[in-house]
Protein backbone atom coordinates (compact mmCIF):
# COMPACT_ATOMS: atom_id res chain seq x y z
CA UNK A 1 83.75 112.04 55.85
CA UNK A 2 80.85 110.27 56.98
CA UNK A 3 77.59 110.75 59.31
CA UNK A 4 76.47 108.98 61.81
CA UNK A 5 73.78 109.25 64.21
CA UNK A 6 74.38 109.36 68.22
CA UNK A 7 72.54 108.40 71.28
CA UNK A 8 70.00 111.10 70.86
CA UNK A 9 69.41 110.69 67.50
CA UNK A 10 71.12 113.73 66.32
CA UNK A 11 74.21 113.59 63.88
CA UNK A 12 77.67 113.46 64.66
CA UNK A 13 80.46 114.17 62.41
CA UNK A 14 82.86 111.30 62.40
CA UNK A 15 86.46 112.22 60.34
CA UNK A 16 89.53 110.00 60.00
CA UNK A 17 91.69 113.29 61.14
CA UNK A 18 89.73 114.02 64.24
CA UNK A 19 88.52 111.93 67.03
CA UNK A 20 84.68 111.87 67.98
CA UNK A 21 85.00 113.30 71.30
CA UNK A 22 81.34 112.78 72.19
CA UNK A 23 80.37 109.81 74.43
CA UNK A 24 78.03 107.11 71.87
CA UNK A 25 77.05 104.15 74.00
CA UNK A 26 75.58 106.38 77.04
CA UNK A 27 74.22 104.61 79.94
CA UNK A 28 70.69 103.74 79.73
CA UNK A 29 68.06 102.72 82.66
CA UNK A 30 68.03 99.50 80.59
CA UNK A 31 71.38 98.54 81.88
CA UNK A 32 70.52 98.78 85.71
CA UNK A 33 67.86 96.18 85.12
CA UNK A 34 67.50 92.27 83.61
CA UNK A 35 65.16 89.79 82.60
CA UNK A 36 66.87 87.11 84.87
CA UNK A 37 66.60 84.32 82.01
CA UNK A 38 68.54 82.07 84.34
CA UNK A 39 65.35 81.58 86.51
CA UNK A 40 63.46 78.52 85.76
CA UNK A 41 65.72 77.91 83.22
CA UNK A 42 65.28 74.69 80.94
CA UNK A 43 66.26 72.73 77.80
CA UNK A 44 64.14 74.31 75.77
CA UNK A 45 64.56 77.90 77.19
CA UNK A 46 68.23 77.65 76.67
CA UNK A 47 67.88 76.42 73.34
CA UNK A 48 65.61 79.34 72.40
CA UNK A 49 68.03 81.84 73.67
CA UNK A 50 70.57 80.37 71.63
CA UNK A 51 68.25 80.97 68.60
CA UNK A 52 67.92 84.32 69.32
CA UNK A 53 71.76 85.41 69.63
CA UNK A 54 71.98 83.02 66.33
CA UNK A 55 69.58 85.43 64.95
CA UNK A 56 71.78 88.55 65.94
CA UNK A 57 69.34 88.90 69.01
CA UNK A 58 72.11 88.36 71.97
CA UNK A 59 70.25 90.83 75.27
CA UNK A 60 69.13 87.29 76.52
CA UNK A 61 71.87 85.18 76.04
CA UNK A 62 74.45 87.99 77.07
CA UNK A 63 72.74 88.22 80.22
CA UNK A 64 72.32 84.80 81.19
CA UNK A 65 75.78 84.57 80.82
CA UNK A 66 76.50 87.02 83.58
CA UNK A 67 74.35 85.49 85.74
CA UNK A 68 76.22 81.82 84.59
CA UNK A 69 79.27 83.85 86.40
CA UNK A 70 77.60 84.95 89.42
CA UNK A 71 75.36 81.92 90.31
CA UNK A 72 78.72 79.04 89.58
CA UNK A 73 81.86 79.53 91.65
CA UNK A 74 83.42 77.33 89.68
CA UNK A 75 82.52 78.78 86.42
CA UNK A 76 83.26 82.39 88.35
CA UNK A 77 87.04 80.89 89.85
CA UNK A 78 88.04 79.45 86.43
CA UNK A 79 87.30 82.28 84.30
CA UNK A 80 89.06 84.43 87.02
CA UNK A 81 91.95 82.20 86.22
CA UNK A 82 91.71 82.53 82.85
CA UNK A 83 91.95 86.33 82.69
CA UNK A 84 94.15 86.85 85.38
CA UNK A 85 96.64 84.91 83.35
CA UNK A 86 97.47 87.65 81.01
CA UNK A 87 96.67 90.76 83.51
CA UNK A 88 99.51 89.33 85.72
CA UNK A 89 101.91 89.71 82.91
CA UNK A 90 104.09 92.88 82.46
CA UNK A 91 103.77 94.29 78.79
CA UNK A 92 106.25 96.40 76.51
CA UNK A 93 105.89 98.53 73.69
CA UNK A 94 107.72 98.03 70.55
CA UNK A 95 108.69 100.28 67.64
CA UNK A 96 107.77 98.49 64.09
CA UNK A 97 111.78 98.99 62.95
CA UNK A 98 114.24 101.64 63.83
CA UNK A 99 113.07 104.30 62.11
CA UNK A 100 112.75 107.13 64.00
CA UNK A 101 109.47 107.82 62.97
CA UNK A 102 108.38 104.14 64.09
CA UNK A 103 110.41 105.00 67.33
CA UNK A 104 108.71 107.85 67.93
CA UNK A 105 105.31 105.99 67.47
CA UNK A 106 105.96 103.25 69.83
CA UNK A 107 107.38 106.67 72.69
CA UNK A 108 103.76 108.33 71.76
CA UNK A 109 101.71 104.95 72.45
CA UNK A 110 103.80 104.33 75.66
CA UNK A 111 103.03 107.64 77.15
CA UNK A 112 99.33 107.13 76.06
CA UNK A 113 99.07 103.95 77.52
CA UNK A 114 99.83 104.93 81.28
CA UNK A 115 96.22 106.78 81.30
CA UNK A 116 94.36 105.82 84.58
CA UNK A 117 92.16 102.32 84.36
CA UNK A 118 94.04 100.30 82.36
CA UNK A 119 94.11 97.57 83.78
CA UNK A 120 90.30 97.27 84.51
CA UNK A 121 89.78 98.23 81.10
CA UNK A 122 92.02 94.90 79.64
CA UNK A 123 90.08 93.07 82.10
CA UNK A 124 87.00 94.21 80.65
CA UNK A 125 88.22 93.35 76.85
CA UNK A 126 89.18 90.37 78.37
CA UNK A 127 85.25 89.64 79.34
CA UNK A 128 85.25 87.95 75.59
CA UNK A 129 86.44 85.43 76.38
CA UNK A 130 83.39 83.55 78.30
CA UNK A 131 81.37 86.06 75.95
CA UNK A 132 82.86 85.70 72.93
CA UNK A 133 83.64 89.53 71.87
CA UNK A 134 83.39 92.44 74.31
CA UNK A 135 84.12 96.14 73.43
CA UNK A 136 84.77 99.37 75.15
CA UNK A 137 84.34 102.70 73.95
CA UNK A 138 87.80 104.92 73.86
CA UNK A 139 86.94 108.49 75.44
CA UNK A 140 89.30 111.02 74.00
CA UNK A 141 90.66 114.44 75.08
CA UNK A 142 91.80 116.50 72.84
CA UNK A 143 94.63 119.28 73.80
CA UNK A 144 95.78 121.49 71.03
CA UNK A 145 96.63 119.02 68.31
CA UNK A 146 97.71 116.16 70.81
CA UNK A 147 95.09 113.49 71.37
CA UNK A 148 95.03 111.49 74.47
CA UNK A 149 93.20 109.01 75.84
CA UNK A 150 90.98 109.74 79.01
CA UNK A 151 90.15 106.28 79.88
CA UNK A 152 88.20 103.06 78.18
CA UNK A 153 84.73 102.65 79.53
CA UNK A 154 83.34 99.13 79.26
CA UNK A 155 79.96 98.66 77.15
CA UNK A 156 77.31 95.71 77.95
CA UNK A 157 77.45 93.20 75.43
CA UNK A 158 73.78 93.26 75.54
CA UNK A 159 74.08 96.83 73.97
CA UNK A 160 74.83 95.08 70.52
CA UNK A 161 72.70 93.70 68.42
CA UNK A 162 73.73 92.31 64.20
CA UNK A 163 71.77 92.83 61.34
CA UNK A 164 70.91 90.15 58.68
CA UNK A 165 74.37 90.38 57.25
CA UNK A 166 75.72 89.64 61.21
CA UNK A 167 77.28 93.38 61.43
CA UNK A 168 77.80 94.58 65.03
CA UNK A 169 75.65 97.68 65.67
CA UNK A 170 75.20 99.43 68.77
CA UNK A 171 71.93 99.66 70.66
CA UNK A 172 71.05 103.32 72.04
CA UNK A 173 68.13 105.31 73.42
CA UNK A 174 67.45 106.97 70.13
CA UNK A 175 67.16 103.51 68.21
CA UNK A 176 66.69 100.59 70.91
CA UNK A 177 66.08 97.91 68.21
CA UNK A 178 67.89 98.41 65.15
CA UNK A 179 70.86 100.03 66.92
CA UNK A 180 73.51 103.01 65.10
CA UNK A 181 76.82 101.65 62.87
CA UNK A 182 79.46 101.60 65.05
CA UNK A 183 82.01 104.18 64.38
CA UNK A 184 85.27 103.96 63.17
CA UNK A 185 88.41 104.37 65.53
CA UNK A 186 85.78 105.04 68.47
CA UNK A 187 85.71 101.14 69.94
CA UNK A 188 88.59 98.58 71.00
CA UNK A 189 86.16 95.45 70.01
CA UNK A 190 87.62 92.54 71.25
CA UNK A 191 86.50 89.30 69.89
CA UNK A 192 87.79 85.75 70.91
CA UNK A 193 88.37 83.31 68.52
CA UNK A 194 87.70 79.76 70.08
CA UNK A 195 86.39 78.43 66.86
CA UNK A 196 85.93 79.25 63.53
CA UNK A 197 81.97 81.00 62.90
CA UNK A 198 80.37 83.87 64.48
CA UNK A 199 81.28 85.61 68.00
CA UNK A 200 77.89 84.86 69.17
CA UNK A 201 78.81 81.32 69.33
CA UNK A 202 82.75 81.51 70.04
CA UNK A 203 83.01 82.40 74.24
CA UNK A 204 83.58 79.78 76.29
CA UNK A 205 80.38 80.70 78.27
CA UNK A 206 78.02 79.01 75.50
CA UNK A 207 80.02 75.71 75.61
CA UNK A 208 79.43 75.79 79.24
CA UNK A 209 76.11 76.38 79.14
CA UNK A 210 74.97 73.14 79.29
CA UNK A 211 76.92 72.05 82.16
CA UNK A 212 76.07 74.29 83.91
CA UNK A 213 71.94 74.21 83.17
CA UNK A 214 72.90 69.88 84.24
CA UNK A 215 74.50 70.72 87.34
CA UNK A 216 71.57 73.38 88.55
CA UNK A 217 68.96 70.69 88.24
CA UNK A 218 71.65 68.22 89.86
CA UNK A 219 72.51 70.78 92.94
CA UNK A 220 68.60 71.42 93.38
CA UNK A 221 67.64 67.76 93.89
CA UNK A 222 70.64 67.56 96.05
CA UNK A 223 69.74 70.31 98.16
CA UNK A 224 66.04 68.97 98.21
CA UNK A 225 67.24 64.94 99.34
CA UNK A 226 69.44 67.21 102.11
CA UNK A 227 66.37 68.75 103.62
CA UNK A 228 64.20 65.39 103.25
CA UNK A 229 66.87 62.88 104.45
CA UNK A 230 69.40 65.20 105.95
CA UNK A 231 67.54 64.84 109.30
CA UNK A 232 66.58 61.04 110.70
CA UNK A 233 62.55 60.62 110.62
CA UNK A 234 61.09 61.40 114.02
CA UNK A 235 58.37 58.35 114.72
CA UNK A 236 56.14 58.54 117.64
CA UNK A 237 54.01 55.56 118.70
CA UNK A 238 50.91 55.24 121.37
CA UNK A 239 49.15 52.44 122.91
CA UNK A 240 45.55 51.61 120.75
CA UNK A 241 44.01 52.80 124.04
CA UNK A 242 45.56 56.37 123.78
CA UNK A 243 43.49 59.39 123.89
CA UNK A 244 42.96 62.16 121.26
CA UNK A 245 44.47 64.25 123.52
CA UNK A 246 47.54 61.85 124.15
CA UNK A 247 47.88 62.09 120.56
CA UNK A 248 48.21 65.37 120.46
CA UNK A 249 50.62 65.44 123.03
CA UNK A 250 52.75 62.85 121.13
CA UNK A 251 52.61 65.08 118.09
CA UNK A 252 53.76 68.09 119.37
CA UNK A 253 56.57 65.96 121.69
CA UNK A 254 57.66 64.84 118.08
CA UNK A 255 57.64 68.01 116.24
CA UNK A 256 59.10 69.82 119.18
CA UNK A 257 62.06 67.12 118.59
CA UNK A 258 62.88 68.88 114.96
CA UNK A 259 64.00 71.94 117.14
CA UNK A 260 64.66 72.06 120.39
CA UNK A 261 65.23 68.18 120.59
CA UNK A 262 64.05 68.01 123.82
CA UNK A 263 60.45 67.40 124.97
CA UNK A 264 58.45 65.12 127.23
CA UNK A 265 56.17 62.25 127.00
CA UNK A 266 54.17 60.03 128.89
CA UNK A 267 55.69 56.65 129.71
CA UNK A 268 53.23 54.62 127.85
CA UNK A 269 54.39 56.56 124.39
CA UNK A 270 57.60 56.16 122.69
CA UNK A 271 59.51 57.97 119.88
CA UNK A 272 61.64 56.48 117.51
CA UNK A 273 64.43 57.80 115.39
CA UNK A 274 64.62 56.39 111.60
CA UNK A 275 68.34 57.22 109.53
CA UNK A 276 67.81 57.53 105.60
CA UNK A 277 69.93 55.70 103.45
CA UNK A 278 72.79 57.89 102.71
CA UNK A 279 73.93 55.98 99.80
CA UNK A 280 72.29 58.15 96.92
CA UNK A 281 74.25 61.10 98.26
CA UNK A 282 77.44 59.73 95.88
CA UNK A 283 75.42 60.30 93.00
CA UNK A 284 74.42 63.98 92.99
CA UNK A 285 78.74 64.56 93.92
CA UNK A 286 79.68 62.39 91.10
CA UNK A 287 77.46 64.87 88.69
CA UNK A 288 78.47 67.84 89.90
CA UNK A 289 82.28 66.76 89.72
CA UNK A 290 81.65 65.98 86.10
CA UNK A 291 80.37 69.26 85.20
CA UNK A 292 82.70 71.01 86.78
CA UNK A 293 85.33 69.08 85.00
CA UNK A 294 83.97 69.82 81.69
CA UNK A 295 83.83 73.17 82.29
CA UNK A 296 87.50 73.33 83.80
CA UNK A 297 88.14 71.54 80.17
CA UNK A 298 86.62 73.98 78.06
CA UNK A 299 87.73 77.04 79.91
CA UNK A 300 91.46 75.89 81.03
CA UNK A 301 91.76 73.32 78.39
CA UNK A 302 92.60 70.95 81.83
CA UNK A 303 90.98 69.57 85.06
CA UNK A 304 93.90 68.43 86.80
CA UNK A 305 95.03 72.36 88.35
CA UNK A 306 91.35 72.55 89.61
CA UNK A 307 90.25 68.80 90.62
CA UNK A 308 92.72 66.36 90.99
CA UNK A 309 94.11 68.16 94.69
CA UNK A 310 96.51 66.20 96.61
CA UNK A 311 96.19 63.65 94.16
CA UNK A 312 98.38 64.73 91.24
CA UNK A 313 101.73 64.73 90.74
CA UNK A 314 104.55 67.23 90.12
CA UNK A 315 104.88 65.62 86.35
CA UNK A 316 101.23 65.41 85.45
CA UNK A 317 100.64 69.27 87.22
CA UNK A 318 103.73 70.32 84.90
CA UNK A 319 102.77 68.68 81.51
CA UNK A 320 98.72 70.03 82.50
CA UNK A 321 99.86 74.05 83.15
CA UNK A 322 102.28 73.64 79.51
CA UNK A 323 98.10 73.08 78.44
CA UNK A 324 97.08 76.46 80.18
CA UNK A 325 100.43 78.28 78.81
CA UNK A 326 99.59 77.58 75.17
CA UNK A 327 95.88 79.35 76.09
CA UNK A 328 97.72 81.76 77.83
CA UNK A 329 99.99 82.96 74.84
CA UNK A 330 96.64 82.62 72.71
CA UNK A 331 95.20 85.01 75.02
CA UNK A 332 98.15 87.77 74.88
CA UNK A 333 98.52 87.46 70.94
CA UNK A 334 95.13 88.26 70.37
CA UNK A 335 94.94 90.95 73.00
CA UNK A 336 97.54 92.64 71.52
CA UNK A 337 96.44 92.61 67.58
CA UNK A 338 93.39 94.05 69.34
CA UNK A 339 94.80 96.55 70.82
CA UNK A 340 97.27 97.50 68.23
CA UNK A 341 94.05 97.73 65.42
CA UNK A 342 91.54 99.39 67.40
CA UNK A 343 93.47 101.73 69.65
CA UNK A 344 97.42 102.09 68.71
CA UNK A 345 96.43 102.80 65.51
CA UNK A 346 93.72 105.67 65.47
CA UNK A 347 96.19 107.60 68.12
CA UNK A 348 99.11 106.94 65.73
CA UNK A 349 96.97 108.21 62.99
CA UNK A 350 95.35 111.62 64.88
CA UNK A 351 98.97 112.32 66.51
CA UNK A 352 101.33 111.77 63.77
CA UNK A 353 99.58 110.84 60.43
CA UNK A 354 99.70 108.02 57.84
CA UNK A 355 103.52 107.75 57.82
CA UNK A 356 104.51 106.22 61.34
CA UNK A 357 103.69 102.24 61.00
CA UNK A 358 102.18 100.88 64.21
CA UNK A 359 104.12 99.61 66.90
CA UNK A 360 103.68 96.82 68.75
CA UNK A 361 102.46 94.94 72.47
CA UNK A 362 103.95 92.17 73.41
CA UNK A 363 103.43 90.88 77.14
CA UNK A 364 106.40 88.98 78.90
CA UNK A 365 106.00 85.42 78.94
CA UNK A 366 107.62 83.48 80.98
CA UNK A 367 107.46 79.81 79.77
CA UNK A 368 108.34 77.30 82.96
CA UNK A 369 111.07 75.35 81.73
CA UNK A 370 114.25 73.37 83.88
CA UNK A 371 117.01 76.04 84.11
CA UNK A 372 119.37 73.86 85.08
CA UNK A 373 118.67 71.59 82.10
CA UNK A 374 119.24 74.01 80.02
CA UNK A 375 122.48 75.93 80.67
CA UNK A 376 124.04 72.39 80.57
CA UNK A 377 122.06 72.57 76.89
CA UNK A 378 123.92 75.94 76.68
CA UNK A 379 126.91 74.44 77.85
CA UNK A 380 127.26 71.61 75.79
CA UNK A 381 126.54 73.68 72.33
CA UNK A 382 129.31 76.12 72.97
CA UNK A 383 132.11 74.26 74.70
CA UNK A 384 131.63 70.87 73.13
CA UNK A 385 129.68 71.94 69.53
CA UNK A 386 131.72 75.09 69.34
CA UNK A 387 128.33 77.21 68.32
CA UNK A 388 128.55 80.64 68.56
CA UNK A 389 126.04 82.15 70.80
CA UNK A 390 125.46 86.01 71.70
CA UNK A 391 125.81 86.92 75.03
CA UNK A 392 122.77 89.25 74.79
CA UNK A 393 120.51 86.44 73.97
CA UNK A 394 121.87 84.07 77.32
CA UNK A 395 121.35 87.32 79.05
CA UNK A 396 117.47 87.04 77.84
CA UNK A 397 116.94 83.39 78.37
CA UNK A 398 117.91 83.28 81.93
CA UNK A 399 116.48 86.44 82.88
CA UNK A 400 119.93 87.79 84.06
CA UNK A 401 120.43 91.42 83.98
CA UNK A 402 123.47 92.53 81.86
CA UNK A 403 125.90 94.37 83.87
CA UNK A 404 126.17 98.14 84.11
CA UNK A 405 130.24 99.43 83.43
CA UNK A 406 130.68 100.41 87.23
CA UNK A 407 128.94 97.48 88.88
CA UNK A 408 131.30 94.52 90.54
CA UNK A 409 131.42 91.77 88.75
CA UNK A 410 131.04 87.89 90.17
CA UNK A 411 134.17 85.87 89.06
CA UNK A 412 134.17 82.35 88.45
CA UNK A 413 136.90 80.45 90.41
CA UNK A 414 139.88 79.03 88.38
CA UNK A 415 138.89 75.49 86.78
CA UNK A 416 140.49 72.64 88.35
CA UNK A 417 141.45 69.38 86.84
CA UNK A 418 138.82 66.25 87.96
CA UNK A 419 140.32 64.56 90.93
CA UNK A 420 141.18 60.97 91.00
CA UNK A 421 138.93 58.20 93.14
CA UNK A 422 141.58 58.03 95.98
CA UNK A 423 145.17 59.30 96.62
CA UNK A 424 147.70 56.92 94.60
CA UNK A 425 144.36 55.15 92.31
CA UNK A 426 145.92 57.10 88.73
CA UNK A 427 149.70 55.42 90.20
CA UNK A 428 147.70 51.83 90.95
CA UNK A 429 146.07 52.07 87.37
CA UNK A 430 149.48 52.53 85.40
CA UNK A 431 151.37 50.38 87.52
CA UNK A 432 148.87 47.24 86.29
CA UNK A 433 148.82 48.32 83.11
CA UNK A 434 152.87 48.24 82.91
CA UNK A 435 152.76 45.02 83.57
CA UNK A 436 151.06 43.78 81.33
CA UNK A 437 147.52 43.31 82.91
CA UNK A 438 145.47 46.05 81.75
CA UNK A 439 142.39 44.00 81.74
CA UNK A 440 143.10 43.95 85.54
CA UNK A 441 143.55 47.48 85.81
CA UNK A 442 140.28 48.53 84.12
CA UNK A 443 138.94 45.80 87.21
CA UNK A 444 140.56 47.28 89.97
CA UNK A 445 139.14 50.86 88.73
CA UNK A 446 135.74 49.45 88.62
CA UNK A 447 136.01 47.34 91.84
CA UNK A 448 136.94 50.99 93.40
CA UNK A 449 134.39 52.62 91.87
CA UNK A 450 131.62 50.24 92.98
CA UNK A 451 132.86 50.09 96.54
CA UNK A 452 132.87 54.29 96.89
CA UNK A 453 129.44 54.47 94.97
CA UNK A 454 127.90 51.94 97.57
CA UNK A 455 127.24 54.70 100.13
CA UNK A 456 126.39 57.49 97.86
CA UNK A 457 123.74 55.03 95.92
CA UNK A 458 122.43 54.02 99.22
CA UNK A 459 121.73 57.53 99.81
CA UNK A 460 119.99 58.06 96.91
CA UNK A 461 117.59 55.32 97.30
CA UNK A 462 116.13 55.99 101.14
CA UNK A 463 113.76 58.13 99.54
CA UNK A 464 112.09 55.62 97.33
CA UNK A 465 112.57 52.94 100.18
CA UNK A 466 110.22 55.48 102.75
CA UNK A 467 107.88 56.05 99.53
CA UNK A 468 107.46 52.10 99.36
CA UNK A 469 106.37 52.36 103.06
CA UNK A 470 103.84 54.83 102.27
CA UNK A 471 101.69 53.92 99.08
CA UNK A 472 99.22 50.88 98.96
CA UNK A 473 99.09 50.40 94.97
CA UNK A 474 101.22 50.67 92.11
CA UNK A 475 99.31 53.24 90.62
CA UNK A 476 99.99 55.75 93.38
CA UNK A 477 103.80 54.24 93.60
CA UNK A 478 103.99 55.32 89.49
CA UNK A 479 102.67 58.70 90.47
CA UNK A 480 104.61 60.00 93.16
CA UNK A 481 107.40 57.91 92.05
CA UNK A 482 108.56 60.89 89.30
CA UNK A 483 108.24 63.70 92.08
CA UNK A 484 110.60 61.69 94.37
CA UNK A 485 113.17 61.46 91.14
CA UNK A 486 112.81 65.01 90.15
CA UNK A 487 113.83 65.64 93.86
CA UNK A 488 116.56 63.27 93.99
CA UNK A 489 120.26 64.83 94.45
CA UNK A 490 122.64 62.74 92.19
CA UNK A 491 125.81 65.38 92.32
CA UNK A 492 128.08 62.69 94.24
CA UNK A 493 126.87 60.25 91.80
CA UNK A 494 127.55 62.09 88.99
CA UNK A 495 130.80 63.58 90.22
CA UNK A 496 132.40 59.96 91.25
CA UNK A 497 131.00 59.00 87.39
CA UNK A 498 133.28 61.55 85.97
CA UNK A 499 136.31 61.08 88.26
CA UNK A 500 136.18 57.54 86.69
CA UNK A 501 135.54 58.84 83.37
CA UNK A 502 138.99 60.90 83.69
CA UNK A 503 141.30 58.23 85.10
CA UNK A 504 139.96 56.33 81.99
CA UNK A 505 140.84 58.68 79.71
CA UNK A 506 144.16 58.92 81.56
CA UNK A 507 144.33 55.24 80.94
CA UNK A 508 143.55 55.17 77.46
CA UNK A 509 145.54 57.70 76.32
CA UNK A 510 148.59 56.25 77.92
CA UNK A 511 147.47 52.83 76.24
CA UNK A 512 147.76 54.12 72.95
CA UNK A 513 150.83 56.76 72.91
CA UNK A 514 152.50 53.32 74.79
């Protein structure tokens, strides 16, 4: 047993049988407030806030990055993306083995994990990931000798601070600069592993940092030339002879123009309207879509889901979101070992002891992949290979449900034999062969084929035909060129291929028994 000391400085008796029931990281009036280190925000400012986290001082740095969040909608919309990647996912509980103590476990931590909040509080842990490590404190209730969990409440990151040897402690009222050693089994601390070195440094957040300090200076100066040159330049003229008083009419004529844009002059005055050059416009776009696509890169691991629009293709889209997938399944596995250390495994421990080992969380992913393609994959490695393959594992890689002993079953209709080409072609292809010319009958098969594949081809290549009407450059041609394919229906092409496949085999066979 161990001591440690809570918010208000007195002790609290932490055990590894009992749970600490007491709340540690209480709200303070310090977490209403910030020092809004975002404003005015340069070079070296950023670099010195970077010092400071290095230094295991992270209050400014871990609240410039929520600001980072709220000020970008890009930043905000991608890291969005990121998260709600893994929340949309369903999740299952599994026992370590079939031991019934390991069963009853994985029941215990199912039952647990239905408490209200849940998913607000993964989306919470799921803050380190632009942070680099967030952590939420696990409020228990305690009924007779059944612990339970109440709900997770989410903890500022700026409530942490590390000492010189870079251990996480928790800032409270009672010690606002050192901070209190974190309890055991009394946090789920989440920490995302980008790169290898400290979790100060690892969220994604920090890499963007830059970016996004480049593209506030970039969207100020743009919003500055909008005011200035936004608006054409309102010149009045007047006669050498003019009066101060015409002047003064002018004037006000011309700065009534800014907002009303009507007014009225004298006829020997005139006002004339001067357009900026618009030209410099291009370049404060062309920075801002740059750091935009850096962050996408560093946060998605891709641009082309976020920037490329109506521009990208089904192929490029497809080989880009296989990018976000592998981040994705990152994500889940190291949600899970979280969850499984800091939180499956006290309530295994308080609930049924030492014995029970720890079940575990895996979330369904679905991995997009050609169905199609693959049951002919399937099809070809048990009829033609002969391997056998479980039926319970087809049932899992299709996602089909296996049916129940009362439910109706679909049957597949008898298998037919291929059809020949035509009526009378297998009679036509013998016949020539009898006599001797089976060089022409292998012709006269091919000449039919040719002739029926003519308006099925023909068919099959209107759609590239309109697509060569469309495009102006072979660069857009290559592009949309693969979506067109992927569309393409070839089932008369292939089925006339095998029809002549058959008849050949026919052929063949008959050769050699002849």
């Amino acid at each position: 047993m161990s001591t440690i000391y809570g918010p208000d400085g007195r002790p609290i008796s932490s055990s590894k049988n009992k749970p600490i029931t007491q709340e540690i990281a209480v709200a303070s009036i310090r977490d209403k407030f910030s020092t809004y280190p975002s404003s005015g925000l340069t070079p070296e400012r950023l670099a010195t806030i970077f010092k400071e986290a290095d230094a295991g001082d992270v209050y400014r740095q871990m609240e410039l990055f929520e600001e980072m969040e709220e000020k970008d909608p890009h930043l905000f919309s991608i890291l969005q993306t990121r998260k709600n990647s893994v929340l949309s996912l369903e999740y299952e509980i599994h026992p370590y083995s079939e031991d019934p103590g390991d069963v009853k476990a994985a029941q215990l931590i199912q039952e647990i994990m239905e408490f209200e909040g849940l998913e607000d509080a993964l989306l919470d842990l799921l803050d380190a990931v632009g942070k680099g490590y967030a952590l939420s404190e696990i409020m228990y209730s305690v009924s007779g000798d059944r612990v339970m969990v109440d709900k997770l409440k989410w903890v500022h990151q700026k409530r942490t601070t590390f000492d010189d040897y870079l251990n996480m402690r928790l800032l409270t009222d009672a010690d606002p600069s050192g901070g209190i050693e974190i309890p055991d089994n009394k946090f789920v601390i989440h920490r995302y592993r980008a790169k290898s070195g400290h979790p100060n440094r690892a969220g994604v957040i920090r890499v963007c940092a830059w970016m996004y300090l480049f593209k506030n200076y970039d969207i100020k100066d743009w919003v500055a030339f909008a005011e200035v040159y936004g608006m054409p330049l309102r010149l009045g003229k007047y006669d050498a002879s003019a009066s101060k008083e015409d002047k003064d009419t002018l004037m006000k004529a011309v700065t009534m123009l800014g907002t009303d844009a009507a007014g009225i002059i004298s006829k020997n005055t005139e006002i004339e309207f001067v357009e900026a050059v618009r030209s410099s416009t291009n370049v404060y776009k062309t920075l801002a879509d740059f750091c935009n696509a850096e962050m996408s890169k560093a946060v998605l691991g891709q641009t082309l889901t976020t920037e490329v629009g109506d521009r990208g293709s089904y192929a490029a889209g497809k080989v880009h979101n296989d990018v976000r997938e592998d981040l994705k399944l990152a994500d889940c596995k190291a949600l899970a070992e979280t969850l499984r250390r800091d939180l499956f495994r006290p309530l295994v421990r308080f609930n049924l002891g030492k014995k029970p080992r720890l079940p575990y969380l895996k979330f369904k992913i679905e991995t997009p992949e050609d169905t199609e393609k693959t049951a002919r994959v399937y099809s070809i490695v048990i009829k033609d290979i002969g391997l056998p393959v479980s039926k319970q594992h087809v049932y899992e890689k299709f996602g089909i449900p296996k049916p129940g002993p009362n439910e109706d079953l679909l049957v597949p209709p008898p298998a037919a034999s291929p059809l020949p080409l035509k009526a009378g072609m297998v009679p036509m292809v013998l016949s020539a062969a009898r006599a001797g010319n089976p060089q022409e009958a292998i012709d006269g098969l091919a000449d039919k084929a040719l002739r029926q594949a003519g308006p099925v081809i023909s068919k099959m290549i209107e759609p590239i035909k309109e697509l060569i009407s469309q495009v102006a450059t072979l660069e857009e041609m290559k592009e949309r060129l693969a979506e067109v394919y992927l569309a393409m229906d070839t089932t008369e092409l292939e089925d006339l291929v095998a029809r002549c496949m058959f008849i050949s085999d026919l052929f063949g066979r008959w050769s050699v028994d002849a």
